[in-house]
C-alpha atoms as a PDB file:
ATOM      1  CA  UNK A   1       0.000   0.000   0.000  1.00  0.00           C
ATOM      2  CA  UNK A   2       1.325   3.093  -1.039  1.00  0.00           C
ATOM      3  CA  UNK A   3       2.109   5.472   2.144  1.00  0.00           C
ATOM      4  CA  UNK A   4       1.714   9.382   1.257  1.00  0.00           C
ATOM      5  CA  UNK A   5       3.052  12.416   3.161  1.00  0.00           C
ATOM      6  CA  UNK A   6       1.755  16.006   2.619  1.00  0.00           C
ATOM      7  CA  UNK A   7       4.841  16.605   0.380  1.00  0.00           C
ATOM      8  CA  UNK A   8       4.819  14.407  -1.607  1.00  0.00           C
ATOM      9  CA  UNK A   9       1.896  16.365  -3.530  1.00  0.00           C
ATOM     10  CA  UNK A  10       2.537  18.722  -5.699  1.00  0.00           C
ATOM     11  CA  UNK A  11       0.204  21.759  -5.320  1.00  0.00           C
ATOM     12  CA  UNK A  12       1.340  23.582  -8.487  1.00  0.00           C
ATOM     13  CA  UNK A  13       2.150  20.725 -11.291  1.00  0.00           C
ATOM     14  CA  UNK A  14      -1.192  19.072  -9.465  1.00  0.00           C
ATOM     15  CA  UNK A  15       0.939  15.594  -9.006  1.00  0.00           C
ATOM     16  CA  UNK A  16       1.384  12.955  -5.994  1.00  0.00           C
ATOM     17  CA  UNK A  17       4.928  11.826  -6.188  1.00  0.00           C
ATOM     18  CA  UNK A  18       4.966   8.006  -5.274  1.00  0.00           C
ATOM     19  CA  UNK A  19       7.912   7.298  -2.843  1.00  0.00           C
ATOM     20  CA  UNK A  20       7.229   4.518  -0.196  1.00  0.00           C
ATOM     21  CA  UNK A  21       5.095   1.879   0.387  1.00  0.00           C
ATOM     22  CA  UNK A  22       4.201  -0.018   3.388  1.00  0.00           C
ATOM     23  CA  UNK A  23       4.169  -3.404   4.024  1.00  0.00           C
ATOM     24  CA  UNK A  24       3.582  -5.887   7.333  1.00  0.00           C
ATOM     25  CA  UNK A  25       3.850  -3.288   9.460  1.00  0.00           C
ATOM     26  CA  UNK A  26       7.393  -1.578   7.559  1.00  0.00           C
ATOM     27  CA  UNK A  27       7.366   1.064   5.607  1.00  0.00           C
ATOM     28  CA  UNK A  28       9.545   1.068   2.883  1.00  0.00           C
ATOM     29  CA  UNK A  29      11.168   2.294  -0.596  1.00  0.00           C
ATOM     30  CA  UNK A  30       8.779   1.044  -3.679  1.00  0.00           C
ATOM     31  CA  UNK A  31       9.586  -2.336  -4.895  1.00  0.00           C
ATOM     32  CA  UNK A  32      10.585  -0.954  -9.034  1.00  0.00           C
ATOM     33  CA  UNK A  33      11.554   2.472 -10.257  1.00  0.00           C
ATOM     34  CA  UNK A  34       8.359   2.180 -12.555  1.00  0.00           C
ATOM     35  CA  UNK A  35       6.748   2.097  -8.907  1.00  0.00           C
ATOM     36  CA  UNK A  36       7.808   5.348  -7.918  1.00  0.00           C
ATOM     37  CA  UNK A  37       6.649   7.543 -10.185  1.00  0.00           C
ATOM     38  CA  UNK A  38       4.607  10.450 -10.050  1.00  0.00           C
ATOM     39  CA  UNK A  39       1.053  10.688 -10.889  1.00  0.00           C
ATOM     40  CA  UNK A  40      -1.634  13.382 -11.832  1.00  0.00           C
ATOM     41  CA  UNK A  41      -3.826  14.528  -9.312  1.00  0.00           C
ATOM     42  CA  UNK A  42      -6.660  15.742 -10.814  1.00  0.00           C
ATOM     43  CA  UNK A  43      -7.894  19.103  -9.796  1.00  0.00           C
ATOM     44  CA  UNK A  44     -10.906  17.905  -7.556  1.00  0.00           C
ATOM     45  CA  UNK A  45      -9.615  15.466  -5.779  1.00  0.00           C
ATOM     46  CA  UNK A  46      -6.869  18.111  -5.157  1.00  0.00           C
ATOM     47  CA  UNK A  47      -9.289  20.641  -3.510  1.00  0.00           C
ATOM     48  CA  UNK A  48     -10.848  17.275  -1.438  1.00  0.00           C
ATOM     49  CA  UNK A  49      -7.384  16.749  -0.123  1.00  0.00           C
ATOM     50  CA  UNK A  50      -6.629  20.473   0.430  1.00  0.00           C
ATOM     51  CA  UNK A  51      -9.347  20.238   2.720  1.00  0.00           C
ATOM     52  CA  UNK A  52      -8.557  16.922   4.382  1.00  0.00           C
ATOM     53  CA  UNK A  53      -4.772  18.965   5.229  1.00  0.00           C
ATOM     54  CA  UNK A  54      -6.432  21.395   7.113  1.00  0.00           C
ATOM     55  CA  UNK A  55      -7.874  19.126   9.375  1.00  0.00           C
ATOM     56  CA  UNK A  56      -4.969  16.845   9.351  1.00  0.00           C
ATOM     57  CA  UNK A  57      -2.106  17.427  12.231  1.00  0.00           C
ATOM     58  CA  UNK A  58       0.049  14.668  11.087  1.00  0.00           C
ATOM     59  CA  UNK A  59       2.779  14.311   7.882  1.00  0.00           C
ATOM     60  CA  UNK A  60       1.224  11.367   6.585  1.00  0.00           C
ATOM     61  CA  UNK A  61      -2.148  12.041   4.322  1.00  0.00           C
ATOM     62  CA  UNK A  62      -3.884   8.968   6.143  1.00  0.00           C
ATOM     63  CA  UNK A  63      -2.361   8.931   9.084  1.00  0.00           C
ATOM     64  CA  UNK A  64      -4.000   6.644  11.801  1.00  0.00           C
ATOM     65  CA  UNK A  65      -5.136   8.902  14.701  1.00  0.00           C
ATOM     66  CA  UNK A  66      -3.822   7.122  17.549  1.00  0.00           C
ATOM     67  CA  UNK A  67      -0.508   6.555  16.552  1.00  0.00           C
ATOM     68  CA  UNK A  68       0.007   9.342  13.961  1.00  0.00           C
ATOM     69  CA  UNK A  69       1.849   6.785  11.492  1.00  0.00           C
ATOM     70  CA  UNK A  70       0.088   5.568   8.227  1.00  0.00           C
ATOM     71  CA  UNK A  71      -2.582   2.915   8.325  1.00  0.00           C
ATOM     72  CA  UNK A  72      -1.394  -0.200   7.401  1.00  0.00           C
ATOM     73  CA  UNK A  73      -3.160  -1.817   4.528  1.00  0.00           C
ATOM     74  CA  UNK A  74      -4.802  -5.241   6.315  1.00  0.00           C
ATOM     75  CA  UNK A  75      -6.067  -2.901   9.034  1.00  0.00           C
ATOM     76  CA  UNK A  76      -7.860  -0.303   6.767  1.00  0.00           C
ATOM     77  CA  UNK A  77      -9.227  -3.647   4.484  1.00  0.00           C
ATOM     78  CA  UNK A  78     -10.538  -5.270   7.144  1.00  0.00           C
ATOM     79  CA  UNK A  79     -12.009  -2.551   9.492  1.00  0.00           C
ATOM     80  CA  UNK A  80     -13.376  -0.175   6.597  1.00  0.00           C
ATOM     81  CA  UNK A  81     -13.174  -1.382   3.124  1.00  0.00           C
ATOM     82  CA  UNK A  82     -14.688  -5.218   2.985  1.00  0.00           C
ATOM     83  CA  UNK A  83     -17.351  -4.144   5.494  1.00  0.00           C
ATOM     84  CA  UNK A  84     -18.185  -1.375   3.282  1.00  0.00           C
ATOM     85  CA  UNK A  85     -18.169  -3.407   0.448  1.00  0.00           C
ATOM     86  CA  UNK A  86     -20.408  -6.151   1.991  1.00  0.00           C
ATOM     87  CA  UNK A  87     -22.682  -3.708   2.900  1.00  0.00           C
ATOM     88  CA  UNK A  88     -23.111  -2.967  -0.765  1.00  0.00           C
ATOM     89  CA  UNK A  89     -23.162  -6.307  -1.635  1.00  0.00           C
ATOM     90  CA  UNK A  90     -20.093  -6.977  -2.519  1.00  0.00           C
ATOM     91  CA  UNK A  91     -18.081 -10.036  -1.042  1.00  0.00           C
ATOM     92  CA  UNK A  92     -13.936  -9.812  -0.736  1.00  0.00           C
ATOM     93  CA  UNK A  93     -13.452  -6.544  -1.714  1.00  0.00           C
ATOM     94  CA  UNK A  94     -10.332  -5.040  -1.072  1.00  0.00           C
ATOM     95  CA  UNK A  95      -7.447  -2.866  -2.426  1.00  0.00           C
ATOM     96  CA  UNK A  96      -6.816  -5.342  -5.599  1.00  0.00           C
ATOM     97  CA  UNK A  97      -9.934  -5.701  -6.136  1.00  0.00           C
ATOM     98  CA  UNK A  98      -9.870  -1.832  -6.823  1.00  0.00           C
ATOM     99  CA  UNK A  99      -6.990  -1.941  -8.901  1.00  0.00           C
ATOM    100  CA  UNK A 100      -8.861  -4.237 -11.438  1.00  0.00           C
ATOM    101  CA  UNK A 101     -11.791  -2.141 -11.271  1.00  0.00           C
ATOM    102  CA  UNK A 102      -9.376   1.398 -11.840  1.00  0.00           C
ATOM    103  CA  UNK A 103      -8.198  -1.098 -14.748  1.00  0.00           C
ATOM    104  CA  UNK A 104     -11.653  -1.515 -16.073  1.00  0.00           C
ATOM    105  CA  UNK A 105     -12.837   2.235 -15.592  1.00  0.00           C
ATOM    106  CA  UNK A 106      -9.327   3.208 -17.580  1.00  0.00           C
ATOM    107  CA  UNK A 107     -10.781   1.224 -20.413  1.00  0.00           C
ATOM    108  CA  UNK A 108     -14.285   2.270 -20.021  1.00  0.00           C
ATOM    109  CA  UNK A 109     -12.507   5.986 -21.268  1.00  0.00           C
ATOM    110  CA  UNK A 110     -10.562   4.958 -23.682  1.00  0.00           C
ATOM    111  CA  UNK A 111      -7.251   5.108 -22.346  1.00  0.00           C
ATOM    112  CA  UNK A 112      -4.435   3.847 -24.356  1.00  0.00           C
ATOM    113  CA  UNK A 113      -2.808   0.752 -23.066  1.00  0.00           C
ATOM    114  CA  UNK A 114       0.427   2.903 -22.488  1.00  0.00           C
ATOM    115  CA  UNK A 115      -1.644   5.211 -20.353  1.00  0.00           C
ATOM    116  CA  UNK A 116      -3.075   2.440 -18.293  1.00  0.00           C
ATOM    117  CA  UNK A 117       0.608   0.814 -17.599  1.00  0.00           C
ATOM    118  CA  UNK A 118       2.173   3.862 -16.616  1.00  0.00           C
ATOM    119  CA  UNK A 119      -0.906   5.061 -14.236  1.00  0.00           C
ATOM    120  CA  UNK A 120      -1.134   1.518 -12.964  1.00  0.00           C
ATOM    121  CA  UNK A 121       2.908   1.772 -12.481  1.00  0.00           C
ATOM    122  CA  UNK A 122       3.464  -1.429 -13.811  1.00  0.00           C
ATOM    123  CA  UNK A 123       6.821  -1.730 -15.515  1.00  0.00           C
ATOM    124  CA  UNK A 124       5.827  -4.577 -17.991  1.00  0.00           C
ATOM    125  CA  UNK A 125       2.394  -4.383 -20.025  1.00  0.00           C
ATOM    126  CA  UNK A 126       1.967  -7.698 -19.972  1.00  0.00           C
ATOM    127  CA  UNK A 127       0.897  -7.106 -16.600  1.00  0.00           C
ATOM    128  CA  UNK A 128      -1.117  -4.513 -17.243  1.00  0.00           C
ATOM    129  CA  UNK A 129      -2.615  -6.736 -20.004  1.00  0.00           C
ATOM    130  CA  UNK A 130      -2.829 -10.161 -18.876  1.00  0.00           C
ATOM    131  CA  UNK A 131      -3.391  -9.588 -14.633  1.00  0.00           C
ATOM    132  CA  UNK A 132      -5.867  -6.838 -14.489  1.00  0.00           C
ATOM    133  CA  UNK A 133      -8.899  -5.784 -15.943  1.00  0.00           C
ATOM    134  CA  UNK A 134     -10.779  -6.105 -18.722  1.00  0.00           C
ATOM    135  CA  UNK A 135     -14.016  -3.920 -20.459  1.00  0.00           C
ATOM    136  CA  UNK A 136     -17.333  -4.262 -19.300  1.00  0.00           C
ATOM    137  CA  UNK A 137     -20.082  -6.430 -20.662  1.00  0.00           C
ATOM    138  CA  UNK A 138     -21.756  -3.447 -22.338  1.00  0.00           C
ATOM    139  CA  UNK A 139     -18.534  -1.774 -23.945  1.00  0.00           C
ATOM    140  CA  UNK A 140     -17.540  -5.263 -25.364  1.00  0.00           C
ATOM    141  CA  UNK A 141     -20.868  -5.715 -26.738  1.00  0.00           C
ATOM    142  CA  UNK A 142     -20.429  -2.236 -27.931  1.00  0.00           C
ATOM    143  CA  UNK A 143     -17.526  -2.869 -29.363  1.00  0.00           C
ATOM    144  CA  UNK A 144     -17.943  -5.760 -30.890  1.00  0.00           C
ATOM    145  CA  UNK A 145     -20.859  -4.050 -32.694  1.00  0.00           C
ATOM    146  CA  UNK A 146     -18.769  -1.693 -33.984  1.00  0.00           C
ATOM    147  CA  UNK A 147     -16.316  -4.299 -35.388  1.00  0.00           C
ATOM    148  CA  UNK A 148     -19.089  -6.473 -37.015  1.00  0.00           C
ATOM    149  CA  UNK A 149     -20.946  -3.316 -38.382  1.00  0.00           C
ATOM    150  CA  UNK A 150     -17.365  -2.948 -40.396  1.00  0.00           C
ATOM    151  CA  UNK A 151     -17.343  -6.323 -41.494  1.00  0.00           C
ATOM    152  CA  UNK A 152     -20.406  -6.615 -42.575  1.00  0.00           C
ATOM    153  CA  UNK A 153     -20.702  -3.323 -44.293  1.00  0.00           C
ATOM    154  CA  UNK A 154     -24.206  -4.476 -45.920  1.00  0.00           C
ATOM    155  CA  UNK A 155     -25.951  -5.031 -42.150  1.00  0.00           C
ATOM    156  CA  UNK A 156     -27.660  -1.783 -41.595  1.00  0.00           C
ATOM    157  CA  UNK A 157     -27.625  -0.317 -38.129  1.00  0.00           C
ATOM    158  CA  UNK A 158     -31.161  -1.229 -37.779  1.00  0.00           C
ATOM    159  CA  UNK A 159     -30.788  -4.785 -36.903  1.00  0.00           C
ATOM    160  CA  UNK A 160     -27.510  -4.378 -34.790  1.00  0.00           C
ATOM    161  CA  UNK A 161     -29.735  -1.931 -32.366  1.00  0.00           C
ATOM    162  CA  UNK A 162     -32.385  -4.212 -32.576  1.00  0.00           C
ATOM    163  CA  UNK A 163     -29.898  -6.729 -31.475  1.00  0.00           C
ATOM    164  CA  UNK A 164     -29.302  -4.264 -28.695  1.00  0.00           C
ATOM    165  CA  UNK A 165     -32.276  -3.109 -27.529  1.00  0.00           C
ATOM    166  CA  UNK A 166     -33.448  -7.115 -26.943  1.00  0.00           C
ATOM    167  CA  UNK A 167     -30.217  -7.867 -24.904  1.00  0.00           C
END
């Protein structure tokens, strides 16, 4: 889990400069150069953490009150993120499980496959490719719509939303 002190945002360039990570209780350099990287920050979740600093009194951007030091990542999964996610429904989630889904929502965009590596900070595609992610059901139909309505240049649009609107 990625552990993030006040400075290492960028107010101006809006970026978060990765540096450290933590792990079983240590917190430590990132494991690849790739890994520490820096990444945009886009300008609203900028003013959301602009306000989160002025309430914060410690270095660290999610610093655990009682001991001022960063939450480690089994703590915040298991008090806060799979009960909220059971309480939606949803059964196991946790921080990978996020990662595929910022995978998915990257594609849902368009985002290159380039773009998705190096804001994933993976250093080989493959991963990026082969571990996490994929589209969703509607923007592969979509897309496979698309690719078929190419193909078969004499199927008129018609039938394919037909095809669409029955699905």
């Amino acid at each position: 889990m990625v552990c993030l002190k006040w400075s290492d945002i960028d107010w101006e360039q809006k970026t978060i400069a990765i540096q450290r990570g933590a792990y079983r209780g240590a917190i430590e350099d990132t494991k690849t150069v790739i890994s520490k990287d820096k990444l945009p920050l886009a300008p609203a979740l900028a003013e959301l953490l602009l306000a989160w600093k002025s309430q914060s009194e410690f270095e660290w951007i999610f610093a655990n009150p009682a001991t001022g030091m960063p939450y480690m990542s089994p703590s915040l999964q298991q008090r806060w993120i799979r009960p909220s996610g059971e309480a939606l429904g949803i059964k196991g989630l946790g921080f990978h499980s996020l990662r595929h889904s910022y995978r998915t929502w990257l594609d849902s965009v368009g985002t290159t496959l380039g773009t998705t590596k190096d804001l994933m900070r993976h250093s080989d595609i493959a991963t990026t490719y082969n571990v996490y992610g994929g589209a969703m059901s509607h923007e592969k139909r979509e897309a496979n719509y698309k690719v078929v309505s190419l193909l078969l240049s004499n199927t008129s649009d018609e039938a394919i939303k037909t095809d669409e609107a029955t699905s």
